[in-house]
C-alpha atoms as a PDB file:
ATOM      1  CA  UNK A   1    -131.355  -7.064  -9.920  1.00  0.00           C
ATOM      2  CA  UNK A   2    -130.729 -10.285  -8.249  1.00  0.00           C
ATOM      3  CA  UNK A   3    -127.199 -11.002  -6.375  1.00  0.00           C
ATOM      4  CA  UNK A   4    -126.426 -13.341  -9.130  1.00  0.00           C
ATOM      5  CA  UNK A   5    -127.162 -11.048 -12.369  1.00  0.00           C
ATOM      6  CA  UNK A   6    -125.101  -8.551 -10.531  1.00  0.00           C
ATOM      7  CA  UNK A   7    -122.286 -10.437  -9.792  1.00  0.00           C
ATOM      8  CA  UNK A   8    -121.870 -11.640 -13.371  1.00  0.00           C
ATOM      9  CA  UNK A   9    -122.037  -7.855 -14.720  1.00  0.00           C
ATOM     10  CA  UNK A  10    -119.227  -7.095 -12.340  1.00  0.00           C
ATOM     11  CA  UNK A  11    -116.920 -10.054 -13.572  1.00  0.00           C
ATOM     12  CA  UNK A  12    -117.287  -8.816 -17.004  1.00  0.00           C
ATOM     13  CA  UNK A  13    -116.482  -5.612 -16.302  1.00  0.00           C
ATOM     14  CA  UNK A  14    -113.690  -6.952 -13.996  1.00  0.00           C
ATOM     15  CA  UNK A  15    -112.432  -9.544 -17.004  1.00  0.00           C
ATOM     16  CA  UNK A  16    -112.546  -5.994 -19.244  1.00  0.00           C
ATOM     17  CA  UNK A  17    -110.199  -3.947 -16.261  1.00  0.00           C
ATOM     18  CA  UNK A  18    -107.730  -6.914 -16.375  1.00  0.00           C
ATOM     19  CA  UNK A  19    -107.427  -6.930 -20.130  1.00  0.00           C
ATOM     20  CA  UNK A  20    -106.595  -3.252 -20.011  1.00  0.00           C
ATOM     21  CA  UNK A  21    -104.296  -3.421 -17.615  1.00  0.00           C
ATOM     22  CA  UNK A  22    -102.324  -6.404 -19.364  1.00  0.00           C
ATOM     23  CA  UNK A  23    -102.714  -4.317 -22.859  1.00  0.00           C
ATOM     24  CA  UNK A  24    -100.811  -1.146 -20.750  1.00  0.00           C
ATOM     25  CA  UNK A  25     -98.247  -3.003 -19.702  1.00  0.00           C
ATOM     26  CA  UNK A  26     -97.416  -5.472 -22.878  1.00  0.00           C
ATOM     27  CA  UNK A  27     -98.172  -1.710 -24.806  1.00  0.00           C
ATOM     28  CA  UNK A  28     -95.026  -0.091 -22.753  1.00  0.00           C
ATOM     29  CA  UNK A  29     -92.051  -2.914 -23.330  1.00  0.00           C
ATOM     30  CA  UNK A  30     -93.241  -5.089 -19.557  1.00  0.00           C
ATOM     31  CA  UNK A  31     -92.269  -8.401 -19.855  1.00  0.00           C
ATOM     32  CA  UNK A  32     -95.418 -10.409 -17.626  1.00  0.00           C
ATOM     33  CA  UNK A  33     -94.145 -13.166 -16.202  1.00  0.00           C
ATOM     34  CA  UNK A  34     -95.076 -15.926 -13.640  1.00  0.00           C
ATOM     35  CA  UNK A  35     -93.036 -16.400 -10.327  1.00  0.00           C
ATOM     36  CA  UNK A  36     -94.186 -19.178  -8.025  1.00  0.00           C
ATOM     37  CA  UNK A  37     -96.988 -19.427  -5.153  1.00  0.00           C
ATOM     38  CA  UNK A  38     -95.432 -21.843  -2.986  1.00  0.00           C
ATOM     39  CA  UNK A  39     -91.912 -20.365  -1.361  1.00  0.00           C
ATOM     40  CA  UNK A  40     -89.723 -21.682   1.542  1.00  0.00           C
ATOM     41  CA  UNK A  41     -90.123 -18.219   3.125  1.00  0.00           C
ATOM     42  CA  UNK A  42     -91.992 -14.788   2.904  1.00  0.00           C
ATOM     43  CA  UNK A  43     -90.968 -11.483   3.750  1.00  0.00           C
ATOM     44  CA  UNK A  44     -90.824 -11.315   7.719  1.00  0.00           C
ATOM     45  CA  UNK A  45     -93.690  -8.659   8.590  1.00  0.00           C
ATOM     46  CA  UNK A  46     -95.153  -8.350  11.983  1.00  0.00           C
ATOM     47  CA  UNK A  47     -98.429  -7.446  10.511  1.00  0.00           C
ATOM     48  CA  UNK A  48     -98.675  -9.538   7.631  1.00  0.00           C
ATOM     49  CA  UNK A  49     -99.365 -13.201   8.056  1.00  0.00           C
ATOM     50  CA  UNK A  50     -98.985 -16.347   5.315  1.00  0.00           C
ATOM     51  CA  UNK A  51    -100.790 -18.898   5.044  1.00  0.00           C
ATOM     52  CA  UNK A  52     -98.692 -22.387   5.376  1.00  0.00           C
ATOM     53  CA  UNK A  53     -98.403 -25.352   2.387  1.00  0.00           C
ATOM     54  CA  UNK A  54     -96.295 -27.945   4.105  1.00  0.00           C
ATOM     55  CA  UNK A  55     -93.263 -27.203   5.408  1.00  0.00           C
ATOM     56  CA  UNK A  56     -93.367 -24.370   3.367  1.00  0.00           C
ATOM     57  CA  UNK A  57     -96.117 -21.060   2.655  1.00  0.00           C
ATOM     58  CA  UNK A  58     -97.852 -19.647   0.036  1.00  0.00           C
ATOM     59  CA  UNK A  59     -97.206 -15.966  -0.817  1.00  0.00           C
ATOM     60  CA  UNK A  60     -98.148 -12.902   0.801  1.00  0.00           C
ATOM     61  CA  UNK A  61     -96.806 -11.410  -2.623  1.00  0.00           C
ATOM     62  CA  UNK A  62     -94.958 -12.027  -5.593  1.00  0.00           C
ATOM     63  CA  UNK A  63     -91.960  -9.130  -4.166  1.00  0.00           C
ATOM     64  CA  UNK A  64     -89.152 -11.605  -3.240  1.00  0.00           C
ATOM     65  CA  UNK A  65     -88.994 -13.478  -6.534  1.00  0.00           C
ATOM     66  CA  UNK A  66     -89.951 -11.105  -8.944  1.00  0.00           C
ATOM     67  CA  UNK A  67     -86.529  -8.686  -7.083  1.00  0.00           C
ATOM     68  CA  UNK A  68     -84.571 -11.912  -8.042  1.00  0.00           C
ATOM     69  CA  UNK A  69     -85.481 -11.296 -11.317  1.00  0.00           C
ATOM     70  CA  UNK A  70     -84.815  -7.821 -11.604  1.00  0.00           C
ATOM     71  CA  UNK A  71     -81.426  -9.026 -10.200  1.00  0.00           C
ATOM     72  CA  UNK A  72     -81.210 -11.275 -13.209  1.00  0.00           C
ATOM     73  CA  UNK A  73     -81.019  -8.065 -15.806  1.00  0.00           C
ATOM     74  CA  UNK A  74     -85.479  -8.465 -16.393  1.00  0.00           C
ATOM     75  CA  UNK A  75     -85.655  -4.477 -15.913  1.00  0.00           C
ATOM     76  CA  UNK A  76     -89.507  -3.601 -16.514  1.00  0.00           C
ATOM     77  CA  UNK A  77     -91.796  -6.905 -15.596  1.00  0.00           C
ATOM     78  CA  UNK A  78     -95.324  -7.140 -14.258  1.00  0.00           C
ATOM     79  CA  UNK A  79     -97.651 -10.302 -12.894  1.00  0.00           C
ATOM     80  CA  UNK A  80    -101.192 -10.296 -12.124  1.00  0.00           C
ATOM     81  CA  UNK A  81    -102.200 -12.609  -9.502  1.00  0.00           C
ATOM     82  CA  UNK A  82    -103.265 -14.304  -6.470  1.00  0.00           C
ATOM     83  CA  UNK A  83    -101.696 -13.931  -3.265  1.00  0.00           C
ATOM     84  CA  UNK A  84    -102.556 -15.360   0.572  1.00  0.00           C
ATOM     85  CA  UNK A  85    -102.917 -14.001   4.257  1.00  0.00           C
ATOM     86  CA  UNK A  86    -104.075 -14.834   7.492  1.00  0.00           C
ATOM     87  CA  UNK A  87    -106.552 -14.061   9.300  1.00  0.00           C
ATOM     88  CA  UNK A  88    -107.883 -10.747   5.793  1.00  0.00           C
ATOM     89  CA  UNK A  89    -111.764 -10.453   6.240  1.00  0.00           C
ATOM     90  CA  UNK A  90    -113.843  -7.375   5.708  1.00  0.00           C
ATOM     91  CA  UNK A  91    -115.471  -5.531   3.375  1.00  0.00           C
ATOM     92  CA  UNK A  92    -112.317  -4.621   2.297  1.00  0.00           C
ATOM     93  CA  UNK A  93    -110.336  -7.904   2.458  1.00  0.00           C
ATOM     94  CA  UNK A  94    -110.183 -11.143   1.120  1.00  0.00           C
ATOM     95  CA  UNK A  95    -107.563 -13.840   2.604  1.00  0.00           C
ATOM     96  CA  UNK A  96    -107.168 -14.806  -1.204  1.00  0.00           C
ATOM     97  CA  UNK A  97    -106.654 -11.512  -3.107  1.00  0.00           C
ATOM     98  CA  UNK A  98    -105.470 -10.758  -6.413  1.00  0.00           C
ATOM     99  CA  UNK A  99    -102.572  -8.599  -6.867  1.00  0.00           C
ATOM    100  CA  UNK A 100    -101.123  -6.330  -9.595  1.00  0.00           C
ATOM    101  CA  UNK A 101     -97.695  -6.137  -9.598  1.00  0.00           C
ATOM    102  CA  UNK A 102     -94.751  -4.350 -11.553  1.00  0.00           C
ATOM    103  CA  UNK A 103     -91.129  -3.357 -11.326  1.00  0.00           C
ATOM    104  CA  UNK A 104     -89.240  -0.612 -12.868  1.00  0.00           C
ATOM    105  CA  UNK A 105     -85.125  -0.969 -13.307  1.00  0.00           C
ATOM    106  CA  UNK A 106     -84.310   2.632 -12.901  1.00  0.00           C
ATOM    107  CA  UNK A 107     -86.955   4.622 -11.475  1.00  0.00           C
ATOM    108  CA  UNK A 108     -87.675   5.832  -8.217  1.00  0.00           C
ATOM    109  CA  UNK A 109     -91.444   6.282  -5.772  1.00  0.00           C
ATOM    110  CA  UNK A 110     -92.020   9.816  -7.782  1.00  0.00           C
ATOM    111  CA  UNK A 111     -91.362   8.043 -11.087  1.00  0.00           C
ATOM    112  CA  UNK A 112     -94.282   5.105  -9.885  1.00  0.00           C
ATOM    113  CA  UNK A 113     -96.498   7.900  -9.074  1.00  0.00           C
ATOM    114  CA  UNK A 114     -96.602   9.325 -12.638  1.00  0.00           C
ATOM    115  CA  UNK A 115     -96.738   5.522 -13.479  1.00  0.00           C
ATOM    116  CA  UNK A 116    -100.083   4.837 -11.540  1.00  0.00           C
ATOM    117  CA  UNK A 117    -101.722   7.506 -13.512  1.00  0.00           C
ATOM    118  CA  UNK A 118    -100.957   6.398 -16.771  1.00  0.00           C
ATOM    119  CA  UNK A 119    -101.933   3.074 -15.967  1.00  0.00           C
ATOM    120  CA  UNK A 120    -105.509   4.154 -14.443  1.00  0.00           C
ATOM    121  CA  UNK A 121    -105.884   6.350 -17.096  1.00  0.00           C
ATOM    122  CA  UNK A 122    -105.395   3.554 -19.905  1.00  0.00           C
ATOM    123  CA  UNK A 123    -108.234   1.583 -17.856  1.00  0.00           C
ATOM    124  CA  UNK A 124    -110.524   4.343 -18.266  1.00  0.00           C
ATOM    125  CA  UNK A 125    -110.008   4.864 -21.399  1.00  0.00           C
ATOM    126  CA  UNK A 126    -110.285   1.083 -22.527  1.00  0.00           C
ATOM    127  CA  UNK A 127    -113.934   1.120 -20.640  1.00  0.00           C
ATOM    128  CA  UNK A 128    -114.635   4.105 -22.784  1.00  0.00           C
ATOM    129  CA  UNK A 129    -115.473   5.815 -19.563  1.00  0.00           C
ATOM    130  CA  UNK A 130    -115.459   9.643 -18.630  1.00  0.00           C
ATOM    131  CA  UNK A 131    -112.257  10.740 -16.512  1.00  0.00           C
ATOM    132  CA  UNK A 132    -114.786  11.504 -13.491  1.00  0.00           C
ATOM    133  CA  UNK A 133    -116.017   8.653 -11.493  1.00  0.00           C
ATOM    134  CA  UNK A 134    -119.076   7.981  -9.709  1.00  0.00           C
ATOM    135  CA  UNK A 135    -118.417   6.410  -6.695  1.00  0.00           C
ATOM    136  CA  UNK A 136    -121.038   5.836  -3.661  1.00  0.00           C
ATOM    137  CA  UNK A 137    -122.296   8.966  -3.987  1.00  0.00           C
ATOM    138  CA  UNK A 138    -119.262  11.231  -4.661  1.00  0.00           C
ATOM    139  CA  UNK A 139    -117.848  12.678  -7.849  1.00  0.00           C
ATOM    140  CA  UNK A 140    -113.990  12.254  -8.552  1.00  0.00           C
ATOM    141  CA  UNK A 141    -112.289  13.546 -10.702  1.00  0.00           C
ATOM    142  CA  UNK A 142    -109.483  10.603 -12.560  1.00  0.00           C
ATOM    143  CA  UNK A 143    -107.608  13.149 -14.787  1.00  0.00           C
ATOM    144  CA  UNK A 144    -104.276  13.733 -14.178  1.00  0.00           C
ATOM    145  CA  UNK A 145    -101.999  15.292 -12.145  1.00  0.00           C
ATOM    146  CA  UNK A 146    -103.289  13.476  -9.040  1.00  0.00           C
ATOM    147  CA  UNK A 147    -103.001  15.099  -5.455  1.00  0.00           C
ATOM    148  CA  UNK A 148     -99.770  14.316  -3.308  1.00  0.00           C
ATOM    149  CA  UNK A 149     -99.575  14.902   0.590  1.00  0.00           C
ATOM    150  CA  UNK A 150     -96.723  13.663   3.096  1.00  0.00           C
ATOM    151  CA  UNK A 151     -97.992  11.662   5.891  1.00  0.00           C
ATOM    152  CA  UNK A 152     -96.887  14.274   8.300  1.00  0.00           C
ATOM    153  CA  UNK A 153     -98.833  16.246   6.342  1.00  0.00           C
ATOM    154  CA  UNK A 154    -102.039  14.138   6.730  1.00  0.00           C
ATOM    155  CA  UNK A 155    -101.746  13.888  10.452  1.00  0.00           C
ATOM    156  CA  UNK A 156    -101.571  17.371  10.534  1.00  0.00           C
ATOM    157  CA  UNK A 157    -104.557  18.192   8.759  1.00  0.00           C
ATOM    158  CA  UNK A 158    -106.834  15.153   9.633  1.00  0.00           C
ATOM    159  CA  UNK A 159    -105.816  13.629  13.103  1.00  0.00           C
ATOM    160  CA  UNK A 160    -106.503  13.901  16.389  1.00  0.00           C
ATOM    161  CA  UNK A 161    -102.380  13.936  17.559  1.00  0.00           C
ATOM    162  CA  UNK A 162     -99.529  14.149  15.934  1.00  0.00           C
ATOM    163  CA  UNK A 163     -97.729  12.075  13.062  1.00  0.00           C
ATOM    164  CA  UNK A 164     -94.617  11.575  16.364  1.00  0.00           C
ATOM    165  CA  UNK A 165     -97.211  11.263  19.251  1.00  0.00           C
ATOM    166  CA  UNK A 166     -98.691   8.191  17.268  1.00  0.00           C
ATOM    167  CA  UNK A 167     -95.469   6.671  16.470  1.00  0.00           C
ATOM    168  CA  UNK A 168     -93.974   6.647  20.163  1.00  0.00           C
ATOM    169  CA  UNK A 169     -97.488   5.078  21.267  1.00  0.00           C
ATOM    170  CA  UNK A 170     -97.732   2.686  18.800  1.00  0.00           C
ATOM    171  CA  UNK A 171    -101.222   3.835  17.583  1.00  0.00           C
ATOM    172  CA  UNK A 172    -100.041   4.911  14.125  1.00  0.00           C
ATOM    173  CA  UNK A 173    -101.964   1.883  12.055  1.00  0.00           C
ATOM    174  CA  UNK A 174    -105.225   2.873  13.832  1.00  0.00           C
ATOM    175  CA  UNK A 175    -105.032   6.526  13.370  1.00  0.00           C
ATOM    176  CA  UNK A 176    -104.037   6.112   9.889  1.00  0.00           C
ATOM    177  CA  UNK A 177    -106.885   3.282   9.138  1.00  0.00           C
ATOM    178  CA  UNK A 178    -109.756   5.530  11.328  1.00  0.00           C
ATOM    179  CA  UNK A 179    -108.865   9.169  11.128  1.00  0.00           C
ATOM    180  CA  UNK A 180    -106.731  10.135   8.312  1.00  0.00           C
ATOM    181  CA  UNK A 181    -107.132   7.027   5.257  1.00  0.00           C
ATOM    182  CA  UNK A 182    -111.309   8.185   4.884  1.00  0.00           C
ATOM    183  CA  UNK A 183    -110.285  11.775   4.267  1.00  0.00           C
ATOM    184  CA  UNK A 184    -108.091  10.724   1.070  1.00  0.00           C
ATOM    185  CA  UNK A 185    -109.086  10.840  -2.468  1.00  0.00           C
ATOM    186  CA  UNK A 186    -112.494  12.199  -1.808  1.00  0.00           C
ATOM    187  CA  UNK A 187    -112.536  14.392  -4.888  1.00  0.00           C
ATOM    188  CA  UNK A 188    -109.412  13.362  -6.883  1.00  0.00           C
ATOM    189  CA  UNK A 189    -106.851  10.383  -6.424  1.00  0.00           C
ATOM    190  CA  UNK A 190    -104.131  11.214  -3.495  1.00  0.00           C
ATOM    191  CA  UNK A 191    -100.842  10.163  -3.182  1.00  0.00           C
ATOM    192  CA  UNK A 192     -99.766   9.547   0.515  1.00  0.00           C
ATOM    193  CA  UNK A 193     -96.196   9.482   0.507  1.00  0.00           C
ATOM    194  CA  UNK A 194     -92.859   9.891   2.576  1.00  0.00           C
ATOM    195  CA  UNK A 195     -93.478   7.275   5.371  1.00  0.00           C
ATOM    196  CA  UNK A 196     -91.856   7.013   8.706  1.00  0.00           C
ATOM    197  CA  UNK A 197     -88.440   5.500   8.154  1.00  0.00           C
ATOM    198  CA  UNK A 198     -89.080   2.673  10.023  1.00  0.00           C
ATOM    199  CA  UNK A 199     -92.149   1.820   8.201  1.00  0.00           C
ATOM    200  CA  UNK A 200     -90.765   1.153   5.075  1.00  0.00           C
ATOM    201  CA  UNK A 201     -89.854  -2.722   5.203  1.00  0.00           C
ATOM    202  CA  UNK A 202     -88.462  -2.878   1.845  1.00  0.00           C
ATOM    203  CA  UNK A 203     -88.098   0.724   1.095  1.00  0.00           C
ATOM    204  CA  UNK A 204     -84.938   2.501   0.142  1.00  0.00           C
ATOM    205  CA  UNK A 205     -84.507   5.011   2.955  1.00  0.00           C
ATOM    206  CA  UNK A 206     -85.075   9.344   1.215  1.00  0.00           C
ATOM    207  CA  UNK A 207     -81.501  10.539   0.637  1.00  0.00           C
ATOM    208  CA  UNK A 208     -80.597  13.674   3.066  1.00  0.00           C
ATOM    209  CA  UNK A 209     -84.090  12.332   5.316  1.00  0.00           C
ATOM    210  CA  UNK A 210     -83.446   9.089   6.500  1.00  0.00           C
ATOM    211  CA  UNK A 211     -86.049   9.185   8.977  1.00  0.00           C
ATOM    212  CA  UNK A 212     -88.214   8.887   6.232  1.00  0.00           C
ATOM    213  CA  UNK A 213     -89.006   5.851   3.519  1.00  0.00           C
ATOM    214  CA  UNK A 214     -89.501   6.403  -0.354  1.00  0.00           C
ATOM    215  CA  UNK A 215     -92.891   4.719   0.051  1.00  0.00           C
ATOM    216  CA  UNK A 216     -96.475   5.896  -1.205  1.00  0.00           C
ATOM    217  CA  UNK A 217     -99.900   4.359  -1.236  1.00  0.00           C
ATOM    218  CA  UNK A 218    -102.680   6.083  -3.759  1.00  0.00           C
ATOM    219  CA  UNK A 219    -105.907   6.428  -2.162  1.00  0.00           C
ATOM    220  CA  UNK A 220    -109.080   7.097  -4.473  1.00  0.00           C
ATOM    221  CA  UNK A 221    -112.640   7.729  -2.694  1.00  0.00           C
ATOM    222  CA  UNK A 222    -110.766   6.521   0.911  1.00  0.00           C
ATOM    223  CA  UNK A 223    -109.934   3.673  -0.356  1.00  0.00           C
ATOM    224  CA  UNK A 224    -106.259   1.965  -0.496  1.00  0.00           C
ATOM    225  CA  UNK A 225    -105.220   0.659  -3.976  1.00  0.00           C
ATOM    226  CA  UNK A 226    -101.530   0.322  -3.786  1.00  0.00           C
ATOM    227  CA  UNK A 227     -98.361   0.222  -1.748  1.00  0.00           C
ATOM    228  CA  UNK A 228     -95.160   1.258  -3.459  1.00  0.00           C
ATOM    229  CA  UNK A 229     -91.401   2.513  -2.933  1.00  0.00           C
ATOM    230  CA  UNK A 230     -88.254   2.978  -4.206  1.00  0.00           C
ATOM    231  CA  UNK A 231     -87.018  -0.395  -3.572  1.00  0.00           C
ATOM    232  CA  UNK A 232     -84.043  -0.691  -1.111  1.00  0.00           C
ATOM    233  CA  UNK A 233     -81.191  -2.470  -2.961  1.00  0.00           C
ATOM    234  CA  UNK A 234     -78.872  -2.951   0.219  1.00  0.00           C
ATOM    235  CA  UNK A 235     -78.581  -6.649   1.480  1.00  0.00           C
ATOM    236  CA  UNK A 236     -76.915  -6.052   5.235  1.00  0.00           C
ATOM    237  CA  UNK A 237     -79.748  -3.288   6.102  1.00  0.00           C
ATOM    238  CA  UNK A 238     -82.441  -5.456   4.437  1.00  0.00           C
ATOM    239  CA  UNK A 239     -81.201  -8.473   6.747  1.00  0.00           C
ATOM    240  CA  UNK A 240     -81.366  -6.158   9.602  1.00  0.00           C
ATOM    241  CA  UNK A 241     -84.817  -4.678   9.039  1.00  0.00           C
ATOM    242  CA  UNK A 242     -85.724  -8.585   8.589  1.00  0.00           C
ATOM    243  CA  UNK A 243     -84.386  -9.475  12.012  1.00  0.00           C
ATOM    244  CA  UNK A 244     -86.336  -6.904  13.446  1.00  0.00           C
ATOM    245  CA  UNK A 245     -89.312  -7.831  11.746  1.00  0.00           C
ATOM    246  CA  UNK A 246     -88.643 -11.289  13.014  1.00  0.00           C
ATOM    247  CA  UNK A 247     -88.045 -10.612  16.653  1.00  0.00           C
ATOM    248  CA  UNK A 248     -91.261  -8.527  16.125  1.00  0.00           C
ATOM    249  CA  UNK A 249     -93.454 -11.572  15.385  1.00  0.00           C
ATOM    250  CA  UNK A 250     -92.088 -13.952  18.088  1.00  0.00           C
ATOM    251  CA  UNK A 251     -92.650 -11.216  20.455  1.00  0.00           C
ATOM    252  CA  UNK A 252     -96.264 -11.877  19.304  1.00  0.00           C
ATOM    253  CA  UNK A 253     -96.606 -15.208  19.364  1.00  0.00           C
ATOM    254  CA  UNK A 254     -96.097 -15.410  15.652  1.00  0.00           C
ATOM    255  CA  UNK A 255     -94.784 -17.654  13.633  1.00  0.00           C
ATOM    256  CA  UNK A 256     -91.044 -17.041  12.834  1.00  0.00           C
ATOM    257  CA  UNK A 257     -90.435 -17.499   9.193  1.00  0.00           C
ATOM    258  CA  UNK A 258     -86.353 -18.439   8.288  1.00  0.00           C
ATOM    259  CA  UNK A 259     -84.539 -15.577   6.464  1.00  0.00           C
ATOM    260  CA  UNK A 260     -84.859 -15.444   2.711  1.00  0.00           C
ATOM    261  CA  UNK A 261     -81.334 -15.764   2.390  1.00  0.00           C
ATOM    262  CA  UNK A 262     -81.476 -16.554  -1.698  1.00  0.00           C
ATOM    263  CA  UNK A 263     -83.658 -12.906  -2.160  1.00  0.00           C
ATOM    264  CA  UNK A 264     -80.631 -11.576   0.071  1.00  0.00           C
ATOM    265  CA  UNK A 265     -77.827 -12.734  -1.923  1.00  0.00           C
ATOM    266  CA  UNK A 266     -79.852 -11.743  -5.176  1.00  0.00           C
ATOM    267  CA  UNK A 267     -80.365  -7.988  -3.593  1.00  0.00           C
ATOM    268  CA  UNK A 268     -76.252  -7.613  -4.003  1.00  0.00           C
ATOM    269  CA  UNK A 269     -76.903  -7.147  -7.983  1.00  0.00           C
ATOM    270  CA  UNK A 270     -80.845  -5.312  -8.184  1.00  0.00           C
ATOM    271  CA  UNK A 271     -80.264  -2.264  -9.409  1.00  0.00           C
ATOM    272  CA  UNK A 272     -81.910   0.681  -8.627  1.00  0.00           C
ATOM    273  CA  UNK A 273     -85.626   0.456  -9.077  1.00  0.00           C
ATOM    274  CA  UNK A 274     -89.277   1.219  -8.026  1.00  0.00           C
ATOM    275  CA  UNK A 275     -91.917  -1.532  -7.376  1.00  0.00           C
ATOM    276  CA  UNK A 276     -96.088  -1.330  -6.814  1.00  0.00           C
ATOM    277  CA  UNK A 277     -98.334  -3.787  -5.386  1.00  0.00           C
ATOM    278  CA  UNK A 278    -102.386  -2.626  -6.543  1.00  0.00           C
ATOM    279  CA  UNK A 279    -105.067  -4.602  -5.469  1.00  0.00           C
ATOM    280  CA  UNK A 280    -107.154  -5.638  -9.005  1.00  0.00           C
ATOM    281  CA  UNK A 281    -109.898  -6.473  -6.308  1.00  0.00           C
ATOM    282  CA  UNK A 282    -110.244  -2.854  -4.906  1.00  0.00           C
ATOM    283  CA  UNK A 283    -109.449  -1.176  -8.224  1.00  0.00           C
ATOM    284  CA  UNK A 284    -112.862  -3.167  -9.707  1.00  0.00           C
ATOM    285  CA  UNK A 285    -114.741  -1.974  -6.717  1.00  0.00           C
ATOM    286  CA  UNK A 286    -114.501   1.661  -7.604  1.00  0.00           C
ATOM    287  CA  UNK A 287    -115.345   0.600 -11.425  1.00  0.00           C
ATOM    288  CA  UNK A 288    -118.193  -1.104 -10.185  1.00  0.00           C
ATOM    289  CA  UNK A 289    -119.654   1.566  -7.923  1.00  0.00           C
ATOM    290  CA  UNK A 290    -119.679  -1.002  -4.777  1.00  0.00           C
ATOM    291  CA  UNK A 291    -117.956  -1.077  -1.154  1.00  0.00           C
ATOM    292  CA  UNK A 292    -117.912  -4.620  -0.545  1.00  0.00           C
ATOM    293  CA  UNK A 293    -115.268  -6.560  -1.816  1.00  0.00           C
ATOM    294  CA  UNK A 294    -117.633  -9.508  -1.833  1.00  0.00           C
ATOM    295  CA  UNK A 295    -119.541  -8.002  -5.050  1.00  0.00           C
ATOM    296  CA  UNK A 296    -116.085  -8.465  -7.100  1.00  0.00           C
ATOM    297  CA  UNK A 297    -115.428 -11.512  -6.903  1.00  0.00           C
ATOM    298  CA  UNK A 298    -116.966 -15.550  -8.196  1.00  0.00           C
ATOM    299  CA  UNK A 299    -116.770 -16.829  -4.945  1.00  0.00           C
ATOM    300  CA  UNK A 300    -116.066 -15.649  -1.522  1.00  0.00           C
ATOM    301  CA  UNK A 301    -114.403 -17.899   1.397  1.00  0.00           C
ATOM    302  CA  UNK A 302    -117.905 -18.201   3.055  1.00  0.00           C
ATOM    303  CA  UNK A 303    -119.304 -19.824  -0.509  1.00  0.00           C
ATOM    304  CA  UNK A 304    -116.662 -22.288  -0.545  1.00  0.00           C
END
């Protein structure tokens, strides 16, 4: 089959995933809404860059607005759309990727877990497929309950040193991305949960473990589909982890984006909540049976 015919079967079937997923979420009381592209400031990450518009950026993700909305009293909303980053090529990556999100006024990270199957499961079940999907070569199994393993867990079982060793020599990104992330999910989904404290940006910190973050990320066939936490509702530490973040990126060479002091003031009055970010791109490549990103999408950068 030419590139061409099988591009076009793949945006069907990716127009079809979409539709589900907006039918899940309109079916369970979420309120979709639109936040804008264009802010004054993202999130400070060291590791995540935006793309500038003016004087201003476009967004790395929808987080910091659609917080000030669950601020606002909107307690379960989602938004499906496109979001920007620097220097995101690969067969995984696209510097314009589309993003799933959704926020849930009153649960918490183990809540968004039971969440992510429901929602995967309504997919398959739209497509009318069978709960066990064939992916490159491998079998796995969709039906629920997924696996769940703590990332000290992981590092146990899958790398070459230790969840701390990593940590104090700043490897922890590279172990994660070459020794530990292409042992997930290989027969069911996986759950990789209970982060390092300190990598939880906007994660509420586990109560009685601070050292850790209320954060997951659900891996299916060794591939990442989402990032999610309990969302930390405290303005001062949020500031703080900000400033770090901040200090991080001129250390770099980066550029140094100004505080998001309106999210800030907003985070006085969120109440407790989990969040998810999935990637609609990566969740169509496992539908679709292919490992480049390219094969999901109308156009790629390179095309334009």
């Amino acid at each position: 089959m030419c590139r061409q015919q099988t591009i076009l079967k793949n945006l069907e079937l990716r127009a079809e995933i979409i539709a589900a997923v907006r039918r899940y979420f309109i079916k369970n009381d979420y309120l979709e809404v639109e936040t804008p592209h264009r802010i004054p400031s993202p999130a400070p990450e060291a590791h995540i860059d935006a793309v500038r518009s003016g004087a201003w950026y476009l967004h790395t993700s929808p987080e910091l607005c659609m917080k000030r909305l669950l601020a606002a009293g909107y307690t379960r909303i989602f938004q499906i759309c496109k979001c920007f980053r620097q220097n995101e090529r690969g067969r995984r990556h696209l510097p314009e990727l589309t993003l799933l999100e959704w926020y849930t006024a009153g649960d918490d990270y183990l809540a968004m877990m039971r969440q992510c199957e429901r929602l995967v499961s309504a997919v398959v079940r739209s497509l009318g497929r069978d709960a066990v999907l064939s992916y490159q070569g491998g079998r796995i199994d969709l039906a629920p309950p997924w696996e769940r393993m703590t990332v000290e867990r992981a590092f146990e079982a899958f790398a070459s040193i230790s969840l701390g060793q990593s940590l104090e020599e700043g490897v922890f990104d590279d172990v994660l991305a070459f020794e530990v992330e292409p042992r997930l999910g290989k027969e069911r989904p996986l759950f990789l949960y209970d982060y390092p404290g300190a990598l939880g940006s906007l994660a509420r910190r586990k109560p009685g473990h601070p050292e850790l973050a209320e954060r997951f990320e659900l891996y299916i066939a060794g591939l990442e589909l989402c990032n999610a936490f309990s969302e930390l509702a405290d303005s001062h530490e949020q500031r703080t982890r900000f400033e770090k973040e901040r200090e991080a990126r001129r250390r770099a060479g980066k550029d140094d984006y100004p505080l998001p002091e309106n999210f800030l003031e907003a985070l006085k009055a969120m109440p407790p909540a989990a969040g998810n970010a999935l990637g609609v791109d990566r969740l169509v490549m496992l539908f679709v049976d292919t490992a480049c990103i390219d094969d999901v999408v109308a156009f790629t950068p390179e095309e334009l």
